[in-house]
N, C-alpha and C. Protein backbone atom coordinates (compact mmCIF):
# COMPACT_ATOMS: atom_id res chain seq x y z
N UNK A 1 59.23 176.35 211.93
CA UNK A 1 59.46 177.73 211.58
C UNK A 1 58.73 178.61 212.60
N UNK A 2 59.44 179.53 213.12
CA UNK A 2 58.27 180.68 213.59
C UNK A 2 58.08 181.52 213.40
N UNK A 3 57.12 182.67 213.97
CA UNK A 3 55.95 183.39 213.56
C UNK A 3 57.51 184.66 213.06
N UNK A 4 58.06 184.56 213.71
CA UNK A 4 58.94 186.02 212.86
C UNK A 4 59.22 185.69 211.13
N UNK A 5 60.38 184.56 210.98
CA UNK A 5 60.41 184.87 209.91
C UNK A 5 59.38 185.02 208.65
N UNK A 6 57.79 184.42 208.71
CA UNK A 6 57.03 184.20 208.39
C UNK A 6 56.43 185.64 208.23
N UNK A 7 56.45 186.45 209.57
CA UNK A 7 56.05 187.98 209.32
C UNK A 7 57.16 189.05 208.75
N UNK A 8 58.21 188.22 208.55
CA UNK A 8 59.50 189.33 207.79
C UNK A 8 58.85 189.25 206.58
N UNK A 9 58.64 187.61 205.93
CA UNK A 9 59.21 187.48 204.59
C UNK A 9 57.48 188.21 204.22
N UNK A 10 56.50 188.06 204.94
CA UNK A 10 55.15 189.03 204.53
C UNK A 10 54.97 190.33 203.98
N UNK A 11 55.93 190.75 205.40
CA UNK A 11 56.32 192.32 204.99
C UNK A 11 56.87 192.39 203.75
N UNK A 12 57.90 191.57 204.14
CA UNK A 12 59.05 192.36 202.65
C UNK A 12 58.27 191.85 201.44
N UNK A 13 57.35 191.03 201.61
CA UNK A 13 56.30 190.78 199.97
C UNK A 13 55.38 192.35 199.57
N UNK A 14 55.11 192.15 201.00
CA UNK A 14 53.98 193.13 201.26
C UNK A 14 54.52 194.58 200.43
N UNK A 15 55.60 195.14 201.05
CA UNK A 15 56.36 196.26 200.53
C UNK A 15 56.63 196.42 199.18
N UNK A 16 57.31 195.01 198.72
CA UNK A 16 57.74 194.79 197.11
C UNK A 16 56.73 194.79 196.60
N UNK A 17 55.63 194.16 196.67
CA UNK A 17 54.61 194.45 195.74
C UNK A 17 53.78 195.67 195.71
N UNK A 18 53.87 196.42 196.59
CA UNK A 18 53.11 198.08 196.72
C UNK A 18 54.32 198.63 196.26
N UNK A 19 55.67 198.72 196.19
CA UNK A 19 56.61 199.08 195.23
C UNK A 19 56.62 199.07 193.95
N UNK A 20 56.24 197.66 193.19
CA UNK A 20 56.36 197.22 192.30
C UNK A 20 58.17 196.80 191.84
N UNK A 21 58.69 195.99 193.06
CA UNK A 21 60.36 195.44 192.95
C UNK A 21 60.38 194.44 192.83
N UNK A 22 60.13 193.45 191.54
CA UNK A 22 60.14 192.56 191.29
C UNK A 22 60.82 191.68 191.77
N UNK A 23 62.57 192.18 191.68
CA UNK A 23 63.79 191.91 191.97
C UNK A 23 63.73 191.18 193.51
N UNK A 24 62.97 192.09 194.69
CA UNK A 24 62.84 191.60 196.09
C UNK A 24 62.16 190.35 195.70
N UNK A 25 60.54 190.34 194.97
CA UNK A 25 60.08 189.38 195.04
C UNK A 25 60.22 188.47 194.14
N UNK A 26 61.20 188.13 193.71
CA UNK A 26 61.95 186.90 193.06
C UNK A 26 62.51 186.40 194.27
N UNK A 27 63.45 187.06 195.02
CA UNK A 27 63.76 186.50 196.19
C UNK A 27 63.25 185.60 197.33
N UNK A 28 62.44 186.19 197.22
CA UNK A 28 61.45 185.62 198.68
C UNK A 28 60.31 184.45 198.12
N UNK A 29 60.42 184.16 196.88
CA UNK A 29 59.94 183.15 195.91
C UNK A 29 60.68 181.42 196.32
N UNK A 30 60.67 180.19 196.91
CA UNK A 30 61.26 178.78 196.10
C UNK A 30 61.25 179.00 195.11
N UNK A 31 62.57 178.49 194.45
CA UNK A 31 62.43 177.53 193.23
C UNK A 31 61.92 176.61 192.90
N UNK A 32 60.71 176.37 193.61
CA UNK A 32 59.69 175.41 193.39
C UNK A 32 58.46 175.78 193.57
N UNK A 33 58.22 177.15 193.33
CA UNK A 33 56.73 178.02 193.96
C UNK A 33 55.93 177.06 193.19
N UNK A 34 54.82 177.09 193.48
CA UNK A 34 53.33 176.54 192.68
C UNK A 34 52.82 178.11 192.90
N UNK A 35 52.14 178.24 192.45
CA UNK A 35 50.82 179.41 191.78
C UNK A 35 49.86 179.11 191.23
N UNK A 36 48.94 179.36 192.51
CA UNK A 36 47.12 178.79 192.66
C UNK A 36 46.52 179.95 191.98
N UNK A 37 45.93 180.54 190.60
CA UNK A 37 45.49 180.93 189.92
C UNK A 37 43.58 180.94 190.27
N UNK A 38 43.09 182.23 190.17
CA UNK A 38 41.78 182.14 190.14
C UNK A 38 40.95 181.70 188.85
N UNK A 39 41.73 181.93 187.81
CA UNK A 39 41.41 181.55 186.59
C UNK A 39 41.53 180.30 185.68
N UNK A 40 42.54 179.52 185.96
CA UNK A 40 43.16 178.37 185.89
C UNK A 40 43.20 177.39 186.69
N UNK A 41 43.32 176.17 186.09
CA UNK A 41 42.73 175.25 187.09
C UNK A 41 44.04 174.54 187.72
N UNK A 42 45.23 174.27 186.64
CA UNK A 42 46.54 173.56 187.11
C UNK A 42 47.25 174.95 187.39
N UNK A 43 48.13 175.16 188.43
CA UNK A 43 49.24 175.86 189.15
C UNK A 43 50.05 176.28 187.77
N UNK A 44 50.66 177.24 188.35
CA UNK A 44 51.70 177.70 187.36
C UNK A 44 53.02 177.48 188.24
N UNK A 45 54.16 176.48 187.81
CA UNK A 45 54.96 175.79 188.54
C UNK A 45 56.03 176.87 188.02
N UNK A 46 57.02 177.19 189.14
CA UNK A 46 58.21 177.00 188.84
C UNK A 46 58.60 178.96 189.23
N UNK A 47 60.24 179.35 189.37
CA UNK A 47 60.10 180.86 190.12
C UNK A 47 60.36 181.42 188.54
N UNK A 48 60.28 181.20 187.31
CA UNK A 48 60.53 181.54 186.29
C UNK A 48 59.40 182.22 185.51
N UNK A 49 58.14 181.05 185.90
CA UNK A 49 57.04 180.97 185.07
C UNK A 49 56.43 182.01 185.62
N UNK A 50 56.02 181.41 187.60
CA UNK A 50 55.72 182.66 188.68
C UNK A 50 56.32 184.26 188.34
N UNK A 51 57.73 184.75 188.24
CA UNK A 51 57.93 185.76 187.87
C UNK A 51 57.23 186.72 186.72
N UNK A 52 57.10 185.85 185.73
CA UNK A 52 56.95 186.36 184.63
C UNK A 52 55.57 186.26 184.38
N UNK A 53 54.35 186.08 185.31
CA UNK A 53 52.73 185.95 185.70
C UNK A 53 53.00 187.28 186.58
N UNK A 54 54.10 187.49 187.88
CA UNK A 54 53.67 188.85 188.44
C UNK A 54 54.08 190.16 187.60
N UNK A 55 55.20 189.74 186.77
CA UNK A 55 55.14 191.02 185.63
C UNK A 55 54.21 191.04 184.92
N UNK A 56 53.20 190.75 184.91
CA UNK A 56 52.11 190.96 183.69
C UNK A 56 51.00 191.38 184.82
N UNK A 57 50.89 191.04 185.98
CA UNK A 57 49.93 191.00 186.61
C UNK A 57 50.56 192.57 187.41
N UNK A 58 51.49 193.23 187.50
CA UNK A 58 51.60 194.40 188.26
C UNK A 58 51.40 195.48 187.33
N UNK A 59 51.68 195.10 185.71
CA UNK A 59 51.19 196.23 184.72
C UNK A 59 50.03 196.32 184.13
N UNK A 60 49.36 195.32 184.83
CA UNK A 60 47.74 195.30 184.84
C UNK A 60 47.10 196.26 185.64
N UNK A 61 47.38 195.78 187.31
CA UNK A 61 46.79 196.54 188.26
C UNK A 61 46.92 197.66 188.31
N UNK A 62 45.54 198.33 189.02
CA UNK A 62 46.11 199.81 188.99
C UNK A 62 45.18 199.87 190.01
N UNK A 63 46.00 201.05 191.07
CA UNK A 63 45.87 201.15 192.33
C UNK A 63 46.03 200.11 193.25
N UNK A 64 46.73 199.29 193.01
CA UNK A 64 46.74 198.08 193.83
C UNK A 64 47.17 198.36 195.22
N UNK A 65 46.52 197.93 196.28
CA UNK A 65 46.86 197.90 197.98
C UNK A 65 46.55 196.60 198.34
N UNK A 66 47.12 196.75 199.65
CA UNK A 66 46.75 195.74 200.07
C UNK A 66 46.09 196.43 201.58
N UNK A 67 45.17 195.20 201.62
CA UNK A 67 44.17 196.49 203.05
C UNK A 67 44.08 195.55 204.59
N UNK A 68 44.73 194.45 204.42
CA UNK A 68 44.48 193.75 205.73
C UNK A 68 45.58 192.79 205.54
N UNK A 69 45.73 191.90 207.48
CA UNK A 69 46.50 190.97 206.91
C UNK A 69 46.32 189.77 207.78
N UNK A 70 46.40 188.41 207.56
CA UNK A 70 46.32 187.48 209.06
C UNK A 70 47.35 186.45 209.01
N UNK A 71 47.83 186.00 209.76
CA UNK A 71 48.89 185.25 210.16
C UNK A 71 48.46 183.82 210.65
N UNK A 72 48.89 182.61 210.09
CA UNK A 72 48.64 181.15 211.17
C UNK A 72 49.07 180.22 210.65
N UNK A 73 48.42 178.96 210.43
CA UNK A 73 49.06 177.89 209.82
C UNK A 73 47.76 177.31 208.79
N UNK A 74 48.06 176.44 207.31
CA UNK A 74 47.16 175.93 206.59
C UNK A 74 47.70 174.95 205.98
N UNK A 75 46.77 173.97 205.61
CA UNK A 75 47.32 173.11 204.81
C UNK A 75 47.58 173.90 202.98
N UNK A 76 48.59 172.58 202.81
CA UNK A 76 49.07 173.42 201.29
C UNK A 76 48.56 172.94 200.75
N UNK A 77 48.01 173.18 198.76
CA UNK A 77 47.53 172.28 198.13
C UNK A 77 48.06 171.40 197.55
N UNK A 78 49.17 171.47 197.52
CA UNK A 78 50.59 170.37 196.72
C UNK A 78 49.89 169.24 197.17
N UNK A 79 50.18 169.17 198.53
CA UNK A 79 50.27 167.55 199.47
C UNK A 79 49.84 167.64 200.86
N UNK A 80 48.67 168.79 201.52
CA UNK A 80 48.01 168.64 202.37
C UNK A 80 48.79 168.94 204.16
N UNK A 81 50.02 169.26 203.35
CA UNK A 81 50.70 169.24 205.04
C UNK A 81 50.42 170.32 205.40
N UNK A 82 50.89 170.49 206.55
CA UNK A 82 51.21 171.86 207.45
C UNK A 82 51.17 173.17 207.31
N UNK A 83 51.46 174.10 206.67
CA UNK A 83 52.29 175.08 206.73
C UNK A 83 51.97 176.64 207.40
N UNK A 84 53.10 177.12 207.59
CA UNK A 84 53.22 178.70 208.27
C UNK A 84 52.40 179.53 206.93
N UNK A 85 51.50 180.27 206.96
CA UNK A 85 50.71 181.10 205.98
C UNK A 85 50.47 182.31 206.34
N UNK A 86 49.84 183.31 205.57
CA UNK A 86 49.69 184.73 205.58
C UNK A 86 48.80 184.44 205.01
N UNK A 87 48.09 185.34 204.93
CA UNK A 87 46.95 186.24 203.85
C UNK A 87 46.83 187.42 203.76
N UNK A 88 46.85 188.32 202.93
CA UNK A 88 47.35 189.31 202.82
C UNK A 88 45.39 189.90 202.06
N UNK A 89 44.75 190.59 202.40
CA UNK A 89 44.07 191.23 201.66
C UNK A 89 44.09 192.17 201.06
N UNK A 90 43.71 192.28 199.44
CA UNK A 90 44.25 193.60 198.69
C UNK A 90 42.55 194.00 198.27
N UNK A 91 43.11 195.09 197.06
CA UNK A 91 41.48 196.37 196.65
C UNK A 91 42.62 196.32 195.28
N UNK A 92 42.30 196.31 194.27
CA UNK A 92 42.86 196.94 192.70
C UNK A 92 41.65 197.17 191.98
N UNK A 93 41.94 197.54 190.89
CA UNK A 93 41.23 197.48 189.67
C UNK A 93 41.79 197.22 188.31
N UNK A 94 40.85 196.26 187.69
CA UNK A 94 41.45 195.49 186.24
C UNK A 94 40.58 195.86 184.97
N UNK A 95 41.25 196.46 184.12
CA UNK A 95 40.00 196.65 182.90
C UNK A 95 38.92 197.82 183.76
N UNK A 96 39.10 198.28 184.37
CA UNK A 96 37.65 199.14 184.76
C UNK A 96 36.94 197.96 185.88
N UNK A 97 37.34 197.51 185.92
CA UNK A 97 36.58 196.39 187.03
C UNK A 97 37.40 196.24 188.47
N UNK A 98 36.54 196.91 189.67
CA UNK A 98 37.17 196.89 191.10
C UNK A 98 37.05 195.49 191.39
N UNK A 99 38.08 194.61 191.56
CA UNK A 99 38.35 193.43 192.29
C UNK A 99 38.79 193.78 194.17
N UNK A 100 38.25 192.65 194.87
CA UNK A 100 38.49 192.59 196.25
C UNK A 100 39.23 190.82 196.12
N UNK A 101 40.38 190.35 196.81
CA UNK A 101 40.29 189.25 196.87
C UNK A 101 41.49 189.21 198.04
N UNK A 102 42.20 187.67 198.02
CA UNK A 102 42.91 187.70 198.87
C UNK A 102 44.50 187.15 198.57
N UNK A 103 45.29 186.85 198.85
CA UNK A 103 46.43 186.19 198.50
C UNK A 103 46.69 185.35 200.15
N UNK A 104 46.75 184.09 199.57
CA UNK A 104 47.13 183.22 201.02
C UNK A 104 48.54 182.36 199.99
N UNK A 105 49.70 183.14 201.11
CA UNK A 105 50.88 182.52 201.43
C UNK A 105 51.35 181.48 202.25
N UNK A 106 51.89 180.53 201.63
CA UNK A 106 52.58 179.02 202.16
C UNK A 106 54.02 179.04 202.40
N UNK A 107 54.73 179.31 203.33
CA UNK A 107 56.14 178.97 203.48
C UNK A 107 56.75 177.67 203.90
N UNK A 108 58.24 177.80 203.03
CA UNK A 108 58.82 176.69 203.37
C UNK A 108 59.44 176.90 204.77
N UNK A 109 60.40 175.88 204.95
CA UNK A 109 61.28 176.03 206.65
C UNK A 109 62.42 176.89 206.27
N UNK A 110 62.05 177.53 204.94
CA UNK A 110 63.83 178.64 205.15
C UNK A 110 62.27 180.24 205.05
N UNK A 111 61.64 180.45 204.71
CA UNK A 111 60.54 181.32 204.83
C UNK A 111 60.65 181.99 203.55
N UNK A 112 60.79 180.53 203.22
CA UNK A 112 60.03 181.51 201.31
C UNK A 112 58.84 180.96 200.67
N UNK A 113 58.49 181.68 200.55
CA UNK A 113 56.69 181.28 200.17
C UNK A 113 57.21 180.33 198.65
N UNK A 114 56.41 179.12 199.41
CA UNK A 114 56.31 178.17 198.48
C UNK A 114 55.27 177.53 197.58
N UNK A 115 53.98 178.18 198.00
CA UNK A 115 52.51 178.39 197.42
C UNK A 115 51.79 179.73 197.59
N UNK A 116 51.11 180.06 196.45
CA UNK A 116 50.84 180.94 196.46
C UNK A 116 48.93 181.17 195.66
N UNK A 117 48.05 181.47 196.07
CA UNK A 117 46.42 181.25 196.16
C UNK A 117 45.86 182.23 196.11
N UNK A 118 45.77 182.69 194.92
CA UNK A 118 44.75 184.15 195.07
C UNK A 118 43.16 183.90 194.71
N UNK A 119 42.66 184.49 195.47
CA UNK A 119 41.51 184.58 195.37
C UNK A 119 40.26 185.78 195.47
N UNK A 120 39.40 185.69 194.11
CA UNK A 120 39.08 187.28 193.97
C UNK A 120 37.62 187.50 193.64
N UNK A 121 37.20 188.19 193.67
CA UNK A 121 35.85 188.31 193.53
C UNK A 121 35.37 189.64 193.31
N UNK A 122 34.19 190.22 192.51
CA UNK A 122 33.24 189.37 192.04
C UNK A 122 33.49 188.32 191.01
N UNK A 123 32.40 187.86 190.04
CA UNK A 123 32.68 187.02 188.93
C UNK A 123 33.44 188.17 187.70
N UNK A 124 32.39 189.01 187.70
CA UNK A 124 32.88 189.79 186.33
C UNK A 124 34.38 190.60 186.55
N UNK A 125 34.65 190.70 188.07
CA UNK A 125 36.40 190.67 187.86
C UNK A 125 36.78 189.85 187.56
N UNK A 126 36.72 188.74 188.05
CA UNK A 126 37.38 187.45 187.49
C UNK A 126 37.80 187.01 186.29
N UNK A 127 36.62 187.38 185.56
CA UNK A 127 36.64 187.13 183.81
C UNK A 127 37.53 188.51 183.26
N UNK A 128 37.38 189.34 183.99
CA UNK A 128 38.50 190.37 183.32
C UNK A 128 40.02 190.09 183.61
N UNK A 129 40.06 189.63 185.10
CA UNK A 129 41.44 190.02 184.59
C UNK A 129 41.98 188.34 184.17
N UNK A 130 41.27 187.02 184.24
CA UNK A 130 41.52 186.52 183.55
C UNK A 130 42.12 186.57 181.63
N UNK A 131 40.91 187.80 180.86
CA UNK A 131 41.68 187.55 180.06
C UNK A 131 42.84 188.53 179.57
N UNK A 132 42.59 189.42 180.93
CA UNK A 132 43.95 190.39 180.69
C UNK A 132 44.98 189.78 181.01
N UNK A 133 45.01 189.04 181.99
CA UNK A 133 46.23 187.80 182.26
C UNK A 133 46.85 187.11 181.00
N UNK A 134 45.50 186.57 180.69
CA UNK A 134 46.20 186.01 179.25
C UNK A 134 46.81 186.64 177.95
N UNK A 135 45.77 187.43 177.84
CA UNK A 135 46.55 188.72 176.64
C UNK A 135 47.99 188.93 177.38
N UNK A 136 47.94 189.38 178.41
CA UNK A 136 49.80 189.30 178.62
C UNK A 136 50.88 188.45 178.49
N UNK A 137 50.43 187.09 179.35
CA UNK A 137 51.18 186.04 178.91
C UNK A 137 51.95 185.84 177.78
N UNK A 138 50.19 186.08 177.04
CA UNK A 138 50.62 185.52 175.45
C UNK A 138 51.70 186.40 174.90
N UNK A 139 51.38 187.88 175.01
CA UNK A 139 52.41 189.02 174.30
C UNK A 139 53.88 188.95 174.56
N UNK A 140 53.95 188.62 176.21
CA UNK A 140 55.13 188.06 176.80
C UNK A 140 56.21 186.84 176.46
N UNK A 141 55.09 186.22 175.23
CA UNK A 141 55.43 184.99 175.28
C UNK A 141 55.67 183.64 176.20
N UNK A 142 54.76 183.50 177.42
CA UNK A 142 55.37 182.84 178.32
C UNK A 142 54.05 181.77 178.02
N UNK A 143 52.96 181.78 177.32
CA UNK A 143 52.08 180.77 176.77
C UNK A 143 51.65 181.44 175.69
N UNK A 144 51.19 180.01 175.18
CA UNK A 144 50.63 180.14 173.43
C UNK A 144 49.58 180.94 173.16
N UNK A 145 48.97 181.64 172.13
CA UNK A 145 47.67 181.58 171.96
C UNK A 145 47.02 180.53 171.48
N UNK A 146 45.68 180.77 171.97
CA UNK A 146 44.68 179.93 171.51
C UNK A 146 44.66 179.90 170.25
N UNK A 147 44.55 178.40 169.42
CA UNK A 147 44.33 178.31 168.29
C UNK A 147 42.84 178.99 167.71
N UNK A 148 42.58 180.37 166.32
CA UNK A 148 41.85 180.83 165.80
C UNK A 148 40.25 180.05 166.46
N UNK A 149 39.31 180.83 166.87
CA UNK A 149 37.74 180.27 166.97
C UNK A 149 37.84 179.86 168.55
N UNK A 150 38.77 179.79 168.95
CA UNK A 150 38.11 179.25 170.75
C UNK A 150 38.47 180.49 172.06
C-alpha cells in the first residue's frame, strides 16, 4: 500500500469525525475492524459493534479536535504483522474531565483501517469516560448491564 491512500483514508476519518458523519466513517471501517479500547481489555470486533461504540463515544465528547498527526508503519495487535498506520492526536472533554490521548490507525491493502487503539490519559479521564462508555452501551443496548452490586 502507499503513503497516499493511507493519507486519504486519514483525512477523510479525520474530517468525519470533527463532523460528526458517521455514515463516512462506517465506510472507511473493514468488516473486520478490531477496536483496541483504553478501558477494556478484549477488542470490540466487528464494523457493527465498532459503529455503535463511535455513536456513543461522539455524544459523549465535547469539543473534540484533533491537534496533530503522524504517518508510518506498525505492527498490528491481531497478529504482529506489518501495517501502513496513522496516529492522529486529539484534546476533548468527558464528564468535566479534559482527556489528551491518541488514536493509532492500522490499514488494510484496500486502505481501510482495520485496527483501531486509542489511547488516553490522565487516569481520572480514563475512569470517566470509561464509565460513560458504558452507561451508553448499555442504554444503546449493544452490552448488558452489570448484574446488581458489581
Amino acid at each position: 500500500m502507499t503513503a497516499a491512500p493511507v493519507a486519504d483514508t486519514t483525512a477523510r476519518f479525520r474530517a468525519a469525525i470533527e463532523k460528526r458523519e458517521l455514515a463516512v466513517v462506517e465506510e472507511l471501517f473493514a468488516p473486520d475492524i478490531r477496536f483496541y479500547s483504553p478501558v477494556k481489555f478484549q477488542p470490540f470486533e466487528g464494523r457493527e459493534m465498532v459503529m455503535g461504540l463511535f455513536g456513543v463515544l461522539l455524544r459523549l465528547f465535547e469539543d473534540f479536535r484533533y491537534v496533530g498527526s503522524y504517518e508510518g508503519t506498525a505492527q498490528t495487535s491481531a497478529d504482529g504483522s506489518e501495517a501502513a498506520s496513522a496516529v492522529l492526536l486529539f484534546r476533548t472533554t468527558v464528564a468535566g474531565k479534559e482527556i489528551h490521548g491518541i488514536d493509532l490507525l492500522h490499514f488494510d491493502e484496500d486502505g481501510r483501517i482495520k485496527e483501531f487503539t486509542v489511547m488516553v490519559r490522565p487516569q481520572s479521564a480514563v475512569q470517566a469516560l470509561g464509565q460513560a462508555v458504558y452507561a451508553g452501551l448499555v442504554a444503546d443496548g449493544l452490552v448488558p448491564p452489570l448484574p446488581e452490586g458489581q
